[in-house]
Protein backbone atom coordinates (compact mmCIF):
# COMPACT_ATOMS: atom_id res chain seq x y z
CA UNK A 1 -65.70 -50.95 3.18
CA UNK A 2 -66.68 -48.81 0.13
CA UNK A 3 -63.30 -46.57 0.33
CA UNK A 4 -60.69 -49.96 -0.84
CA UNK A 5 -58.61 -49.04 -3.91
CA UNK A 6 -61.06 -50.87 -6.06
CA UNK A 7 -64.25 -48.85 -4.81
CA UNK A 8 -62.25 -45.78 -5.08
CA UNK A 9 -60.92 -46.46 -8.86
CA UNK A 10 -64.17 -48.02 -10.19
CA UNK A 11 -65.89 -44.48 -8.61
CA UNK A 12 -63.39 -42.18 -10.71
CA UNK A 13 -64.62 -44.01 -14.20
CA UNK A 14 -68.09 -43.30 -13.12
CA UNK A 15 -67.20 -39.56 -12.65
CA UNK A 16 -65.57 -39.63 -15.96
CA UNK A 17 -68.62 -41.59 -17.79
CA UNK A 18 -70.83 -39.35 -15.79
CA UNK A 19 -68.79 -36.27 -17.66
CA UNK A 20 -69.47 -37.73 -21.18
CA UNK A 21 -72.89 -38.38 -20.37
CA UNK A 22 -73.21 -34.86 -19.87
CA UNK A 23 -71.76 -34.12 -23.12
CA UNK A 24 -73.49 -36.19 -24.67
CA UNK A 25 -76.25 -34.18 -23.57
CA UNK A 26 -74.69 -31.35 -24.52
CA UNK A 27 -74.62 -31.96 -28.05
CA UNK A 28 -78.46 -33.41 -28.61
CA UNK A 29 -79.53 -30.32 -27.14
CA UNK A 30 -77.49 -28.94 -29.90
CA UNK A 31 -78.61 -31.23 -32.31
CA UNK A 32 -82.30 -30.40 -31.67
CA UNK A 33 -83.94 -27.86 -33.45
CA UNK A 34 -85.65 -25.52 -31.28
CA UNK A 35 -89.03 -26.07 -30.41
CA UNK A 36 -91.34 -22.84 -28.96
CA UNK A 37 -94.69 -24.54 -29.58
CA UNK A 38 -95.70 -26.97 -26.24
CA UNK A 39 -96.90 -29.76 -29.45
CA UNK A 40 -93.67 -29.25 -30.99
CA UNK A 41 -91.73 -29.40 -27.35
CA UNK A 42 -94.02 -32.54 -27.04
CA UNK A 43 -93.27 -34.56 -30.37
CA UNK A 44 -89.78 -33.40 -30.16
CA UNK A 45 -89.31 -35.07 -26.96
CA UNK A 46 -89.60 -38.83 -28.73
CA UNK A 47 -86.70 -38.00 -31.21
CA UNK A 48 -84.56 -41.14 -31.44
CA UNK A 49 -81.24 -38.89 -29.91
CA UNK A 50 -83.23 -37.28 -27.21
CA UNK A 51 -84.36 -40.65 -26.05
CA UNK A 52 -80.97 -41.71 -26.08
CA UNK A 53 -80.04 -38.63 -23.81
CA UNK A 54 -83.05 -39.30 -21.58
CA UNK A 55 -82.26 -42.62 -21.19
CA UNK A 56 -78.58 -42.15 -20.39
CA UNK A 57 -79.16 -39.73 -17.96
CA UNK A 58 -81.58 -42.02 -16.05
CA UNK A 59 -78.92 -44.74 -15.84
CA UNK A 60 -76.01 -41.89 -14.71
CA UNK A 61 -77.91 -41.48 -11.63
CA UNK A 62 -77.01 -44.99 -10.27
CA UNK A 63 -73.47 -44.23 -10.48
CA UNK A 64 -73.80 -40.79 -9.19
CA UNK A 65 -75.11 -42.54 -6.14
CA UNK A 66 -72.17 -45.24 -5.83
CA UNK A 67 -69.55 -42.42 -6.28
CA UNK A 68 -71.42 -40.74 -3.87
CA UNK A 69 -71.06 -43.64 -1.58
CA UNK A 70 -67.33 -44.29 -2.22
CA UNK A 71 -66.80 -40.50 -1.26
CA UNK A 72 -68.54 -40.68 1.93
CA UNK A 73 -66.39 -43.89 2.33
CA UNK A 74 -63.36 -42.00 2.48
CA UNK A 75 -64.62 -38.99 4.87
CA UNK A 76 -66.28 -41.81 7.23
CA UNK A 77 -62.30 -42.03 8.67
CA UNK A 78 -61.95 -38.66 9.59
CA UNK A 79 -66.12 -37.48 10.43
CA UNK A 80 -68.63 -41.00 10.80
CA UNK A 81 -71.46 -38.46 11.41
CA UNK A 82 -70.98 -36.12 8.72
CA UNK A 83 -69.86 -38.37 5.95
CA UNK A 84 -73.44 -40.34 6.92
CA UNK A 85 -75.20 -36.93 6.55
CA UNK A 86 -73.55 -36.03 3.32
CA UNK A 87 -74.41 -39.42 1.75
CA UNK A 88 -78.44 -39.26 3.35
CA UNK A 89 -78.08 -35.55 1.03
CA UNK A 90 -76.85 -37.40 -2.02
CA UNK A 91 -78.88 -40.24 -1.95
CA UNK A 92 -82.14 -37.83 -1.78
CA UNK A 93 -80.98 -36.23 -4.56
CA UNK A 94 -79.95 -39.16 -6.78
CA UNK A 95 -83.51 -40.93 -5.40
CA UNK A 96 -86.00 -37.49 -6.71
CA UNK A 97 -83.52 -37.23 -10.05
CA UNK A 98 -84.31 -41.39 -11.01
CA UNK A 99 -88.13 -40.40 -10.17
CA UNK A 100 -88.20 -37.66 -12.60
CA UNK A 101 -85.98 -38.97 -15.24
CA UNK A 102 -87.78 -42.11 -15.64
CA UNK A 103 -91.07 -40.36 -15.23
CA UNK A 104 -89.67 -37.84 -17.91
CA UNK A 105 -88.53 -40.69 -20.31
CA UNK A 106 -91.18 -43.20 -20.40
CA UNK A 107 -94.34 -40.75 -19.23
CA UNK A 108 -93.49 -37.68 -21.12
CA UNK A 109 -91.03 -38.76 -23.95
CA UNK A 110 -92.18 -42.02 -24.44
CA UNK A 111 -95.93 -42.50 -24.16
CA UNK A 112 -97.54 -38.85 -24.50
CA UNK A 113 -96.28 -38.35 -27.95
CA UNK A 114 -97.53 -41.53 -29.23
CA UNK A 115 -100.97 -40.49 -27.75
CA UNK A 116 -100.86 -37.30 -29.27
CA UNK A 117 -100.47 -38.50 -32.55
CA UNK A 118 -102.90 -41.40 -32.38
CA UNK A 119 -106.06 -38.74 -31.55
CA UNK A 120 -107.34 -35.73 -33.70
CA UNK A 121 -109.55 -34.78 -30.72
CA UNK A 122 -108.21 -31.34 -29.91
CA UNK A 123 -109.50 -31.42 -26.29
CA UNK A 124 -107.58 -35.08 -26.07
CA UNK A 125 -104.93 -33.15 -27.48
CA UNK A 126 -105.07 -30.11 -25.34
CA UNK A 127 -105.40 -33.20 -22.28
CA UNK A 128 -102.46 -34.58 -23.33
CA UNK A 129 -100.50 -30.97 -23.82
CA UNK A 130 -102.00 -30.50 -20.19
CA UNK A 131 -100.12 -33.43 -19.59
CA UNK A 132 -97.01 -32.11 -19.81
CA UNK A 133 -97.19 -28.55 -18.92
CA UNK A 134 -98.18 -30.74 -15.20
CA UNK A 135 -95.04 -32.77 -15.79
CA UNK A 136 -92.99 -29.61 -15.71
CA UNK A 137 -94.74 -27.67 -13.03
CA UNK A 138 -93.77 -30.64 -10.46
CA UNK A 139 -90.33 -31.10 -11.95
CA UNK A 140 -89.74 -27.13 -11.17
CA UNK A 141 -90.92 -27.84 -7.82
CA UNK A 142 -89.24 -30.75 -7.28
CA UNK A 143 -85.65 -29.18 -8.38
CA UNK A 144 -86.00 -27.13 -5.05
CA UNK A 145 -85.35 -30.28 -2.53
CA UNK A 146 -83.51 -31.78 -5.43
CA UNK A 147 -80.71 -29.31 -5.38
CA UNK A 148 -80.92 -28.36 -1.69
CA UNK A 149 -79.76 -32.20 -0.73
CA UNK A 150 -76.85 -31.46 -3.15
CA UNK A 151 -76.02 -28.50 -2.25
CA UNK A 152 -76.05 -29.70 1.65
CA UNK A 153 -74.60 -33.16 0.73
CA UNK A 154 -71.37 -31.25 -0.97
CA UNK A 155 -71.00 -28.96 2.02
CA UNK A 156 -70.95 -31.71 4.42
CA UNK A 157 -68.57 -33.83 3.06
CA UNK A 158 -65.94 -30.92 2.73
CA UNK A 159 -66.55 -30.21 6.17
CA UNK A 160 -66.01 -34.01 7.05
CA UNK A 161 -62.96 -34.48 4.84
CA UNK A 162 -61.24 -31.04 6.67
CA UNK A 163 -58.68 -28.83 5.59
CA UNK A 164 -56.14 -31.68 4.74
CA UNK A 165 -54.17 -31.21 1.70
CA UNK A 166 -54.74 -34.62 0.20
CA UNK A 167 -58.37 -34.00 -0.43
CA UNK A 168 -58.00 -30.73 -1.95
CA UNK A 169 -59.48 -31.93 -5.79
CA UNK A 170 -62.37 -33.39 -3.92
CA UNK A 171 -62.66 -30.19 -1.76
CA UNK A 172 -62.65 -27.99 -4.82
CA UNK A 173 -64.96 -30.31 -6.79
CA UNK A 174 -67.65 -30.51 -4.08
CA UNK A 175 -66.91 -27.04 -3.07
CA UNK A 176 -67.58 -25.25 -6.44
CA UNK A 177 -70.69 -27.79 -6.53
CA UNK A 178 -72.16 -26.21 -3.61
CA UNK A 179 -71.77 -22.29 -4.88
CA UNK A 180 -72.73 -23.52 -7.93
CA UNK A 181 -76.23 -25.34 -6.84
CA UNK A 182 -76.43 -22.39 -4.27
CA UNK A 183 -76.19 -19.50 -6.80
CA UNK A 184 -78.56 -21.27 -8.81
CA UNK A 185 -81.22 -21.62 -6.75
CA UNK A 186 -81.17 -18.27 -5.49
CA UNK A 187 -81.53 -17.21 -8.95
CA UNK A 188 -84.41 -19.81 -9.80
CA UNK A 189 -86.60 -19.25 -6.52
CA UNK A 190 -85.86 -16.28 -5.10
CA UNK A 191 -85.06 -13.59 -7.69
CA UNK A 192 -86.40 -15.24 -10.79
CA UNK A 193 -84.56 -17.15 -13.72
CA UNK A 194 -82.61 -13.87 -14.77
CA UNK A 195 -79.18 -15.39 -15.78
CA UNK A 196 -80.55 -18.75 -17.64
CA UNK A 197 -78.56 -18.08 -20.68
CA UNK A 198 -75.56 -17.60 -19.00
CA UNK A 199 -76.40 -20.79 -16.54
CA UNK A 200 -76.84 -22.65 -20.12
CA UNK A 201 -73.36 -21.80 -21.61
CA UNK A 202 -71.49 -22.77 -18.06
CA UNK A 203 -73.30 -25.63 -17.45
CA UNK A 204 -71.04 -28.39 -18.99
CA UNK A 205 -67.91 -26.34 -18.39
CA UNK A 206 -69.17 -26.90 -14.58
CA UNK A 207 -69.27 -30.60 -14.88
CA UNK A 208 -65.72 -30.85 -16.13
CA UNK A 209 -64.32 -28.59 -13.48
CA UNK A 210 -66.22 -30.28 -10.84
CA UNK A 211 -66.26 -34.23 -12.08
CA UNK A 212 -62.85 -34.33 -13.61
CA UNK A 213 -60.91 -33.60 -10.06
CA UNK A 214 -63.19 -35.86 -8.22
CA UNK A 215 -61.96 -38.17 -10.52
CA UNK A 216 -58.65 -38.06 -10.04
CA UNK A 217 -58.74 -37.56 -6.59
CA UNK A 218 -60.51 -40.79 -6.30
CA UNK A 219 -58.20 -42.79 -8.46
CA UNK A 220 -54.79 -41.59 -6.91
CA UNK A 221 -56.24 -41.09 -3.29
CA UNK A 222 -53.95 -43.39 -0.83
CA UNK A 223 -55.32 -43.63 2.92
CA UNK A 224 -52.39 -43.14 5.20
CA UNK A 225 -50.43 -46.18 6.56
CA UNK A 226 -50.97 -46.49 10.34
C-alpha cells in the first residue's frame, strides 16, 4: 500500500527536506552566540531564528515517520514481521522526539522566557531556571529509549530488506544510522560524553551520508515485475 511509486517518491523529498532542516539547524546554532549562563541559555532560547529551528524540527518529525512508513512498505515484501518491528522502532522514536520538541518549543522556548522576564522575584526566577534545568534532565533521559528504537528500528529493516543489491543505499543509510546511534550512546551512558565535540562537527555530515541515499534509493527503487 505505502511502497507505490508515489509513496516511494513523495518519501525521498521528505528525506531531502528532512536534510535541509538539519542544516538549517546547523547554521542557527551557528548563528547563536554562545550562551554559558542557564538565564542566558534561557532567554536565548526565544530568539526569533531558534524558534524557527525549534519549530521546524517539530514538524520534520511527521515526515520522518511517513518515510519511515514507506520504508517498511518496501521490506514488508521480502520480511512482514520484521518490516512491522522496524516501523513499531521508528514510530517510538518519532512519537518521544514530537513530545519533547513541542514540549521544548512552546514550554521551554516559548513560555519560560516570557515568565522570566515578566518577574524580578529571584526565587520566581531561580523557579523558572529550575524549570529548565528539569526540562533537560528528562530530555537526557529520554534520549536513551529515544535512540535505542532507532538504533533497533535501522537494524531491523536491513535485516528485513537482506543482502539484495537493489537496496544497498538504503542498507548503507540505515546501516551507518545504527553504528552511528550505537556509538553514541555508548559514549553518552556508558563511558560519559567524552567525544561531544567531535559528535558536534560530524553530526550534519551524518545526515547527508545517511538521508541523501535513502533518498535516492526511494525515488529510483522499482519492485520487480512478477
Amino acid at each position: 500500500m505505502f511502497d507505490t511509486a508515489r509513496h516511494r517518491h513523495i518519501a525521498a523529498v521528505v528525506a531531502l527536506v528532512y536534510v535541509a532542516v538539519q542544516s538549517f539547524q546547523w547554521y542557527v546554532f551557528g548563528q547563536l552566540p554562545e550562551a554559558g549562563e542557564p538565564a542566558q541559555q534561557l532567554l536565548q532560547g526565544s530568539h526569533p531564528l531558534n524558534i524557527a529551528r525549534a519549530a521546524s524540527m517539530l514538524l520534520s518529525f511527521f515526515g520522518l515517520a511517513y518515510l519511515f512508513l514507506v520504508s517498511c512498505g518496501i521490506a514488508w515484501r521480502r520480511n512482514p514481521t520484521l518490516a512491522a518491528l522496524a516501523f513499531l522502532g521508528f514510530f517510538v522514536f518519532c512519537l518521544l522526539e514530537v513530545q519533547l520538541r513541542a514540549v521544548e518549543l512552546f514550554h521551554v522556548y516559548l513560555a519560560l522566557p516570557d515568565q522570566y522576564q515578566a518577574t524580578t522575584d529571584p526565587a520566581e526566577q531561580a523557579r523558572i531556571l529550575a524549570a529548565q534545568a528539569s526540562f533537560q534532565s528528562i530530555q537526557y533521559a529520554l534520549y536513551f529509549p529515544l535512540g535505542l528504537s532507532w538504533l533497533l528500528g535501522s537494524v531491523l529493516i536491513c535485516v528485513a530488506l537482506g543482502k539484495e543489491r537493489i537496496h544497498w543505499l538504503a542498507l548503507w543509510a540505515f546501516g551507518l544510522n545504527a553504528v552511528r546511534l550505537f556509538l553514541r550512546m555508548i559514549d553518552t551512558y556508558l563511558i560519559g560524553p567524552k567525544f561531544d565535540a567531535l559528535y558536534g562537527t560530524l553530526y550534519l555530515p551524518l545526515v547527508y551520508l545517511s538521508f541523501v541515499p535513502l533518498a535516492i534509493w526511494l525515488w529510483r527503487w522499482d519492485p520487480p515485475r512478477s
